[in-house]
N, C-alpha and C. Protein backbone atom coordinates (compact mmCIF):
# COMPACT_ATOMS: atom_id res chain seq x y z
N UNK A 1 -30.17 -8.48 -5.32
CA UNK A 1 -28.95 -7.73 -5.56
C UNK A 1 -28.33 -8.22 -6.87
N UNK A 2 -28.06 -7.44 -7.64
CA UNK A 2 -27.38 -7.70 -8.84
C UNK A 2 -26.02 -8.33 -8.99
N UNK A 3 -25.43 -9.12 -10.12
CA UNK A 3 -23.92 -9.65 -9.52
C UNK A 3 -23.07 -8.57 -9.84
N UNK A 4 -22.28 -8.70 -8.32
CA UNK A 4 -21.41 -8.14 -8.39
C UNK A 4 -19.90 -8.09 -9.00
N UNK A 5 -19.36 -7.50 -9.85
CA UNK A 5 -17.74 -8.62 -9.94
C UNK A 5 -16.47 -7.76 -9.13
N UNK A 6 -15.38 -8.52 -9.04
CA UNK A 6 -14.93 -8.08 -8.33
C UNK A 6 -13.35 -7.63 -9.20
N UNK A 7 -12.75 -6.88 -9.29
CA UNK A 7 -11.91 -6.50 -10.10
C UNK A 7 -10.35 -6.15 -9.68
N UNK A 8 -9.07 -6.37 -9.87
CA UNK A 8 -8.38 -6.09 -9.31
C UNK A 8 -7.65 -5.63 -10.45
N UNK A 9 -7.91 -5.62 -11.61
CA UNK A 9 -7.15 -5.01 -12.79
C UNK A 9 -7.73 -3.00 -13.23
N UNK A 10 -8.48 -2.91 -12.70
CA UNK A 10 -9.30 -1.78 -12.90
C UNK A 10 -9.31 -0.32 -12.06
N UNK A 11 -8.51 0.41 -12.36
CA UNK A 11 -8.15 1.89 -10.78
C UNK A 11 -9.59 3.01 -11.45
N UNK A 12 -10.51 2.81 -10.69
CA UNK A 12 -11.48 3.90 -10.55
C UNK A 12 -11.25 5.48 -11.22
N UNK A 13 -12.40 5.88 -12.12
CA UNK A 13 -11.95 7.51 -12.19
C UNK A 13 -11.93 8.35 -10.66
N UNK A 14 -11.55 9.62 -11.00
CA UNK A 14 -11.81 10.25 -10.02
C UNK A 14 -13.31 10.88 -9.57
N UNK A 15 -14.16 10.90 -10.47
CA UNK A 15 -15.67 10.96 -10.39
C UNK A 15 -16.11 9.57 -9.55
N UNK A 16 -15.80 8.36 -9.85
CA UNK A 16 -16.35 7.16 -8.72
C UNK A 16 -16.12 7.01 -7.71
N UNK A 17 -14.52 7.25 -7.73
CA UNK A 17 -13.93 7.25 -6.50
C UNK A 17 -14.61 8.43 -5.28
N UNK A 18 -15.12 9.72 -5.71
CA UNK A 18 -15.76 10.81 -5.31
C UNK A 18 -16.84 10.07 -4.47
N UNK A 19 -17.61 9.99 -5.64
CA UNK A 19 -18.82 9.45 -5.66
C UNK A 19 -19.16 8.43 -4.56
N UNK A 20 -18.25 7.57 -4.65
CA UNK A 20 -18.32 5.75 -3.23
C UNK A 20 -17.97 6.79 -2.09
N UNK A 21 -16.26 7.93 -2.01
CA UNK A 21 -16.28 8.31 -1.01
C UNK A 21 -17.52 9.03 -0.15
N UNK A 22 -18.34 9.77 -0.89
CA UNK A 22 -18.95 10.89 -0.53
C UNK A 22 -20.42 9.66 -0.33
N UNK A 23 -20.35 8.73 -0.75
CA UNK A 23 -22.00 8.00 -0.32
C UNK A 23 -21.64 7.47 1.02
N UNK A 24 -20.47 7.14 1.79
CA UNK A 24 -20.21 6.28 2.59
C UNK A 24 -19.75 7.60 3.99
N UNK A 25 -19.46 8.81 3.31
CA UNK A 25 -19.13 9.79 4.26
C UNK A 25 -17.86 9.72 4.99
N UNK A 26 -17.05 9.35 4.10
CA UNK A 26 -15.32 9.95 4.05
C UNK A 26 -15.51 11.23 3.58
N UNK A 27 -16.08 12.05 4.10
CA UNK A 27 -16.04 13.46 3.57
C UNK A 27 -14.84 14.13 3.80
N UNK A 28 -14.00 13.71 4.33
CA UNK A 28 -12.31 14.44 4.97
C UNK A 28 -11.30 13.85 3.55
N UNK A 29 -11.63 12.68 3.20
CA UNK A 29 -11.14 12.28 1.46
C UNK A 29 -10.98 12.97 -0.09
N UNK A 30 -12.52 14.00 0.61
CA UNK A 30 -13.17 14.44 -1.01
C UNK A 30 -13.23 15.65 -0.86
N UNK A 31 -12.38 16.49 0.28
CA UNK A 31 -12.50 17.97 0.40
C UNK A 31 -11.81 18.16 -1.25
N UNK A 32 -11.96 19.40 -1.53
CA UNK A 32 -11.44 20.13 -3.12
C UNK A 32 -10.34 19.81 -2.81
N UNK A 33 -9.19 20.37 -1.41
CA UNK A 33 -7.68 20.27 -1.85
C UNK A 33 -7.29 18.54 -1.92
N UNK A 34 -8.19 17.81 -1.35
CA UNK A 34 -7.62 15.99 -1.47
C UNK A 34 -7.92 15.53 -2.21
N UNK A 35 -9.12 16.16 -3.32
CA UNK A 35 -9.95 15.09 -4.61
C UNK A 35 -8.70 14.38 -5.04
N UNK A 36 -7.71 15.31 -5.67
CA UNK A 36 -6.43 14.85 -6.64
C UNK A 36 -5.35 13.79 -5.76
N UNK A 37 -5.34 14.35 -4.46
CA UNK A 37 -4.75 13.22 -3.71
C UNK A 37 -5.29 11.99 -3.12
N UNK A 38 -6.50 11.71 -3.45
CA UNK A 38 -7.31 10.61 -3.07
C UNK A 38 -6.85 9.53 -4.63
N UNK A 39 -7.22 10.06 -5.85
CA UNK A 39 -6.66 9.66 -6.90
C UNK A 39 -5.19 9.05 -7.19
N UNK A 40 -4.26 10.03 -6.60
CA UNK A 40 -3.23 9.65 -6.25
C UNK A 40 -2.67 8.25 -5.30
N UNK A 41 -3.28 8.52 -4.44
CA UNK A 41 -3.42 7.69 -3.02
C UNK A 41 -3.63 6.33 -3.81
N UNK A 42 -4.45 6.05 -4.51
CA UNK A 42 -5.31 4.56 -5.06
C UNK A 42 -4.43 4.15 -6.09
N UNK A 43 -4.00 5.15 -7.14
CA UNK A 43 -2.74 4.94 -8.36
C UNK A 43 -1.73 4.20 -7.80
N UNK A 44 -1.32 4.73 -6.51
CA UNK A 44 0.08 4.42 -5.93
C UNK A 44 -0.30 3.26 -5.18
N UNK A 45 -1.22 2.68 -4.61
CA UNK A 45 -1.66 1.22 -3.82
C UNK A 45 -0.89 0.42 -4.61
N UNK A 46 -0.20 -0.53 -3.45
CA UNK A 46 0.32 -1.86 -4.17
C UNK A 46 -0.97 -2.89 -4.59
N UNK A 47 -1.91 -2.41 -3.98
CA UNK A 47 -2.81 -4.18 -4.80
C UNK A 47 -4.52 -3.15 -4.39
N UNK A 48 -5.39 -3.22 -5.26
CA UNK A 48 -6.73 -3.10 -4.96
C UNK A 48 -8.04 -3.36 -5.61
N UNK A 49 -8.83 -3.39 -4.78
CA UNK A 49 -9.70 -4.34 -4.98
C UNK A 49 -10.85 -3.34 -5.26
N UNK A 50 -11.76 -3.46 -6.48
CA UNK A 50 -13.00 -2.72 -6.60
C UNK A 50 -14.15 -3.75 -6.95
N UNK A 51 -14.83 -3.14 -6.36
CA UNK A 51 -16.78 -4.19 -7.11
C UNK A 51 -17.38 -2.86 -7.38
N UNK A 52 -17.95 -3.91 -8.67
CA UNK A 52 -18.49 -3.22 -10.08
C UNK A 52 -20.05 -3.68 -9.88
N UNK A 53 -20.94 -2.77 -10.15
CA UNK A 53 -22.28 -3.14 -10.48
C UNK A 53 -22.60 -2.75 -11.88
N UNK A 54 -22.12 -3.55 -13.26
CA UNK A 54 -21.86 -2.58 -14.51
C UNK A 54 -20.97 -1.98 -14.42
N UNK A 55 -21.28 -0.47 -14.44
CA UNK A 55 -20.36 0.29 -14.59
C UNK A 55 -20.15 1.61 -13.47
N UNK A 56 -20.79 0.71 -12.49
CA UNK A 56 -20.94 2.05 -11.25
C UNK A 56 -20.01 1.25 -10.43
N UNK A 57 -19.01 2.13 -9.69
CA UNK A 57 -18.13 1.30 -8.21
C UNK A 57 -19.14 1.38 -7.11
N UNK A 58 -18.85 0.20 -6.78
CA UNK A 58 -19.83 0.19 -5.29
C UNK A 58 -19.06 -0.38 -4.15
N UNK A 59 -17.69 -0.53 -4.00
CA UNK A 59 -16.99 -0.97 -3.26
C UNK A 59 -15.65 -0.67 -3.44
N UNK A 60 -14.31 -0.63 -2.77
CA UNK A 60 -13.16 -1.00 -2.69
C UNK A 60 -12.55 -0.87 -1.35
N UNK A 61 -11.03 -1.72 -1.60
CA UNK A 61 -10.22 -1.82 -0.53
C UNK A 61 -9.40 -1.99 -1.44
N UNK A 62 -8.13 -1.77 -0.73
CA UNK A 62 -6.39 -1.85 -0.79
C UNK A 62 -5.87 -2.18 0.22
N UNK A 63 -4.87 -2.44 -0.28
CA UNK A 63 -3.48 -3.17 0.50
C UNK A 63 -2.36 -2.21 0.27
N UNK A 64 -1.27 -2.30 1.16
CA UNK A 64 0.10 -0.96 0.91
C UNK A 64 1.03 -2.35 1.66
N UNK A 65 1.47 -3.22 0.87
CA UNK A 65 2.73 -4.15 1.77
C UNK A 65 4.27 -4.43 0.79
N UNK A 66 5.08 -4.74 1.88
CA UNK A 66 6.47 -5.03 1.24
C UNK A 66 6.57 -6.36 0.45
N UNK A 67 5.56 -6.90 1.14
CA UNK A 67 5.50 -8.20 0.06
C UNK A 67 6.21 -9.76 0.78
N UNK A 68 6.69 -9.20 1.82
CA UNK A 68 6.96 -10.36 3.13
C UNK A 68 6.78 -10.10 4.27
N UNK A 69 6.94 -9.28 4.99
CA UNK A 69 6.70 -8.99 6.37
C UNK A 69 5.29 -8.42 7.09
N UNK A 70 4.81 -7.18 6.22
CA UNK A 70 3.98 -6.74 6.32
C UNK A 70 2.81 -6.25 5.30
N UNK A 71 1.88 -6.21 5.63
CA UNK A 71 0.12 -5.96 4.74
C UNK A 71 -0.62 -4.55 5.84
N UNK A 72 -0.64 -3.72 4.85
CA UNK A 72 -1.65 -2.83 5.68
C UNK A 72 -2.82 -2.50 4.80
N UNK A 73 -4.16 -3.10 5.50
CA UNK A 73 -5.17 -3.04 4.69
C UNK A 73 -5.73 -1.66 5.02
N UNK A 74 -6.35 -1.16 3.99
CA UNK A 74 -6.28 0.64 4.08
C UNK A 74 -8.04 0.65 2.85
N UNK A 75 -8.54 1.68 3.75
CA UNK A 75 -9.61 1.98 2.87
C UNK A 75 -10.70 0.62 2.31
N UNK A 76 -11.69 0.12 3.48
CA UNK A 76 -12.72 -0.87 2.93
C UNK A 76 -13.91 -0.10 2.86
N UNK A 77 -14.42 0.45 2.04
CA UNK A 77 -15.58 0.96 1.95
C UNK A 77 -16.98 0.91 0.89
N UNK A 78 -17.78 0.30 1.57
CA UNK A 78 -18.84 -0.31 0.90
C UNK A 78 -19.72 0.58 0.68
N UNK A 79 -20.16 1.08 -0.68
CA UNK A 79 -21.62 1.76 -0.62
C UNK A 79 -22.96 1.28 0.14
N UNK A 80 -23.65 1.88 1.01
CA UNK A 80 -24.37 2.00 1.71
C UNK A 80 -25.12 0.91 0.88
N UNK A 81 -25.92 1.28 -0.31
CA UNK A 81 -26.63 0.18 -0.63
C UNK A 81 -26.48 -0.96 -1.06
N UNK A 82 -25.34 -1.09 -0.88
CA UNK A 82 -24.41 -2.96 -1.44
C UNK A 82 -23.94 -3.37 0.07
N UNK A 83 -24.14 -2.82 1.79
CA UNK A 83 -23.33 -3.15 2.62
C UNK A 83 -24.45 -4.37 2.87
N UNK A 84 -23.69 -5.28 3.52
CA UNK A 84 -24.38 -6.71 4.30
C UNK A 84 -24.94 -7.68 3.45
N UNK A 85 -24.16 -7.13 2.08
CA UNK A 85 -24.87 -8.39 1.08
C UNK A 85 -23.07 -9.18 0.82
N UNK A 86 -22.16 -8.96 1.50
CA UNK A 86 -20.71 -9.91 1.32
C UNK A 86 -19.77 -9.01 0.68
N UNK A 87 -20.35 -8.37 0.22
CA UNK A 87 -19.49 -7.26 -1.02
C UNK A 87 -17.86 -6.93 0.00
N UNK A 88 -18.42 -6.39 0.94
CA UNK A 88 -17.01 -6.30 2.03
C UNK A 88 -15.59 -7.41 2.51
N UNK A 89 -16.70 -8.32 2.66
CA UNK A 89 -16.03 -9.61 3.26
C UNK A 89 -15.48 -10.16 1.62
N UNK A 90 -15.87 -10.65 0.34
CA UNK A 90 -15.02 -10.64 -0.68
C UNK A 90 -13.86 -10.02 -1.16
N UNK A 91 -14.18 -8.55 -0.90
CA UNK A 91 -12.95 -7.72 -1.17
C UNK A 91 -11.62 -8.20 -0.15
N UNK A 92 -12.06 -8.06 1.19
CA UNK A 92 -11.25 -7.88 2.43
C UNK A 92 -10.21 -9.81 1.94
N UNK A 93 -11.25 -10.67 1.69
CA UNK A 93 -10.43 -11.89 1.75
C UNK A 93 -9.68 -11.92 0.40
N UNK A 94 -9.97 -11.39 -0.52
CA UNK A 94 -9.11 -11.34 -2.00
C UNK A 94 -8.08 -10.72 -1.76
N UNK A 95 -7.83 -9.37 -0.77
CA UNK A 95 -6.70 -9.23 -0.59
C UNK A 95 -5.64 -9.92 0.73
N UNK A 96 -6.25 -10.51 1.65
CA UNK A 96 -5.87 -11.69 2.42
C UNK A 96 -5.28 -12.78 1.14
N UNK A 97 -5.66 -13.20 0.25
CA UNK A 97 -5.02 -14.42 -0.60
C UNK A 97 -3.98 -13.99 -0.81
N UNK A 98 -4.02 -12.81 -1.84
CA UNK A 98 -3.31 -12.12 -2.21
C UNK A 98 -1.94 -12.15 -1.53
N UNK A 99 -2.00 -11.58 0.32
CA UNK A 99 -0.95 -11.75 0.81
C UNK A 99 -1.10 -12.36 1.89
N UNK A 100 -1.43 -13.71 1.47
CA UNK A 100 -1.58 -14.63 2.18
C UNK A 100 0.07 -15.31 2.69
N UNK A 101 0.83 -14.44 2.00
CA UNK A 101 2.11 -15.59 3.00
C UNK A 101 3.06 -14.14 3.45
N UNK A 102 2.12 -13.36 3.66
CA UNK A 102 3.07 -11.87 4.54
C UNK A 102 2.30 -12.66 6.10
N UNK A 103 4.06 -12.34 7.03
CA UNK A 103 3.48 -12.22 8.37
C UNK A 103 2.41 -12.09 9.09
N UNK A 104 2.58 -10.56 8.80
CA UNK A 104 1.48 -9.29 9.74
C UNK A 104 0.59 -8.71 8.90
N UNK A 105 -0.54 -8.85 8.87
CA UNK A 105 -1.71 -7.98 7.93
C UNK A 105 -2.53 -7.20 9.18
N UNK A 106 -2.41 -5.58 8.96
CA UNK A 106 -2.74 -4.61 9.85
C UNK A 106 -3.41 -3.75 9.37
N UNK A 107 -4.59 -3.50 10.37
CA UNK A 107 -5.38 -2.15 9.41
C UNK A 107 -6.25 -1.67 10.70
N UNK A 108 -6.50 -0.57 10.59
CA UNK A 108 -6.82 0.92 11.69
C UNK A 108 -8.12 1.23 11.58
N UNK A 109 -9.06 0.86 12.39
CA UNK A 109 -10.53 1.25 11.71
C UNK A 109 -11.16 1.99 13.47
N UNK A 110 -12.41 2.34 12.96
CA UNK A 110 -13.42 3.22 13.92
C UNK A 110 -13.67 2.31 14.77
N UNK A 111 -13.61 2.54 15.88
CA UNK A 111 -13.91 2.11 17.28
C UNK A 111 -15.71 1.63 17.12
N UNK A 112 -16.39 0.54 16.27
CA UNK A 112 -17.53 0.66 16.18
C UNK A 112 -17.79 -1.36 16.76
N UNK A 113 -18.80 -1.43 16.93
CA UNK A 113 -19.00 -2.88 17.33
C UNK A 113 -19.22 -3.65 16.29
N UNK A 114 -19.77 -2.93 15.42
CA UNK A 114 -20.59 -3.72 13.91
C UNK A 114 -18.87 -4.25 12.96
N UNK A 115 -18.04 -2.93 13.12
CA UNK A 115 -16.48 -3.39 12.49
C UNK A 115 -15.82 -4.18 13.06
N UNK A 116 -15.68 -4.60 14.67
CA UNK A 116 -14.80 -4.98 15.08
C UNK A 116 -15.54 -7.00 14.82
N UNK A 117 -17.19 -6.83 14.81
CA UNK A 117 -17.39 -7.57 15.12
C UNK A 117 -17.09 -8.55 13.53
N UNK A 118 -17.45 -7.99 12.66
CA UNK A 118 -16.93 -7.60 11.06
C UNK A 118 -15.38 -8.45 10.74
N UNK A 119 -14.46 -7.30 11.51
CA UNK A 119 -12.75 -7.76 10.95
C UNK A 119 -12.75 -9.39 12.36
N UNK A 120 -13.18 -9.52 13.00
CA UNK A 120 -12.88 -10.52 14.32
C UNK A 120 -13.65 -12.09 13.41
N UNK A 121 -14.59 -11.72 12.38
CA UNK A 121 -15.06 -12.76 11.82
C UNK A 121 -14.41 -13.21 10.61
N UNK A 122 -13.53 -12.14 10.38
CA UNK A 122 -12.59 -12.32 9.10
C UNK A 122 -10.98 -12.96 10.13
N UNK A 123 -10.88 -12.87 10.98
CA UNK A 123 -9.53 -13.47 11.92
C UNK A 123 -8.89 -12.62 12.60
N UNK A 124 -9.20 -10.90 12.65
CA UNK A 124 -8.39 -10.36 12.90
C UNK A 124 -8.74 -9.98 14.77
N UNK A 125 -7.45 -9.46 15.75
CA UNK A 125 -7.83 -9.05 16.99
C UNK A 125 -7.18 -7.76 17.19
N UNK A 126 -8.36 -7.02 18.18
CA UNK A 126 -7.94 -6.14 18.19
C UNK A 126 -6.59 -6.33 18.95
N UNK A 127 -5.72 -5.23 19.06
CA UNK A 127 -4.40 -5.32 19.31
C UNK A 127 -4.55 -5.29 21.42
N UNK A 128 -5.29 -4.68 21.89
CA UNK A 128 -5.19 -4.48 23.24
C UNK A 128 -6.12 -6.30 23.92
N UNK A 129 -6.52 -6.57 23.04
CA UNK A 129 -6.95 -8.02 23.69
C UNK A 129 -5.69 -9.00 23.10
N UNK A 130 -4.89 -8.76 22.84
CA UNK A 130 -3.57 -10.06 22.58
C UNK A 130 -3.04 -10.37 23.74
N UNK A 131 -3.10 -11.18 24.67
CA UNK A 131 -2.55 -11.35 26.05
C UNK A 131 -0.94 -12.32 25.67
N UNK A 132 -0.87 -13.09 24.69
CA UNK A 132 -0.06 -14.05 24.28
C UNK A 132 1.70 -13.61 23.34
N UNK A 133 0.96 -11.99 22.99
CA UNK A 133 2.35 -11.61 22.35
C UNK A 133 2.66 -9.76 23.02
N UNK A 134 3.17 -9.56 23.14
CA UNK A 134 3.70 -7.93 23.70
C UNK A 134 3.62 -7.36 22.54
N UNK A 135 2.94 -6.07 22.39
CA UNK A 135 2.47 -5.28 20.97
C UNK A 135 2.04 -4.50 21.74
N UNK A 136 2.22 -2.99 20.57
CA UNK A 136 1.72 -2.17 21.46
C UNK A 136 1.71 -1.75 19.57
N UNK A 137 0.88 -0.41 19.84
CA UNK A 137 0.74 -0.16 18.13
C UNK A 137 0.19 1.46 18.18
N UNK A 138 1.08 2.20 17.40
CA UNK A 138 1.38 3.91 17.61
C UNK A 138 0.64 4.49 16.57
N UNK A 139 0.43 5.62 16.27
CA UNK A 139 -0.48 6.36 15.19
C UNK A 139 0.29 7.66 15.29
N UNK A 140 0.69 8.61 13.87
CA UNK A 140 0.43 9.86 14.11
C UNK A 140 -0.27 10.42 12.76
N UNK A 141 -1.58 10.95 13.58
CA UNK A 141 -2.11 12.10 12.22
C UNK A 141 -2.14 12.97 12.50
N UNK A 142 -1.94 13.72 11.12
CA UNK A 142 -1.51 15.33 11.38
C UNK A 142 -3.07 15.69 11.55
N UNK A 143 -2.87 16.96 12.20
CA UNK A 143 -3.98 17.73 12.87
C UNK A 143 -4.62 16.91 14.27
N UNK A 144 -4.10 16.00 14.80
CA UNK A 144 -3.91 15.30 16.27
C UNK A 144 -3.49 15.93 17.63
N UNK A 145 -3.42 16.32 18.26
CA UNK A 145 -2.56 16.73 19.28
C UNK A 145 -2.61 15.50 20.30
């Protein structure tokens, strides 16, 4: 695997950003009416993280926090052919440093074993196995019933 670097000064065109979405199959990201709001979406991130192979993206994640209380990690997505070589787990802990002295760092992912087993090796629990604190944790997306 080639080195990767990891970049936090650098916001993706909208052709890469396409491109990582549509290899990893966020296809609900890259419909025609969201291209411009996916762009948007990443401009406006308080902190994010991309890996570079040269000049191709092959990774990112973001963060959206107040900067004391709370971290919501949003969007980790690894190109298929860079996944299980760390590329994930670098990004995910650069932005852990990052806001390393916020409270609560929270983020919403697919009900899969390979993720949970993934974020549980990075520190995180899922919210329905916390027996020690009362939490309960709500969602609304549009087009949900």
């Amino acid at each position: 695997m080639a080195n990767i670097d990891l970049r936090t000064d650098r916001i993706p065109t909208q052709s890469s950003l396409l491109a990582l979405y549509t290899a990893v199959g966020w296809l609900s990201y890259i419909s025609e009416e969201c291209q411009g709001q996916l762009v948007n979406a990443v401009e406006n991130t308080n902190y994010v993280v991309t890996a570079w192979d040269g000049e191709n993206l092959v990774a990112l994640a973001r963060a959206l926090s107040d900067d004391v209380s709370v971290c919501f990690i949003q969007d980790i997505l690894v190109h298929p052919d860079y996944q299980r070589c760390g590329v994930g787990e670098r990004m995910l802990r650069t932005c852990l440093t990052r806001y390393a002295h916020v409270r609560s760092k929270v983020l919403m992912t697919d009900d899969e074993e390979r993720q949970r087993l993934f974020y549980e090796k990075l520190g995180f629990h899922n919210i329905k196995d916390i027996d020690s604190v009362n939490l309960n944790a709500y969602v609304q997306i549009d087009g949900l019933t």
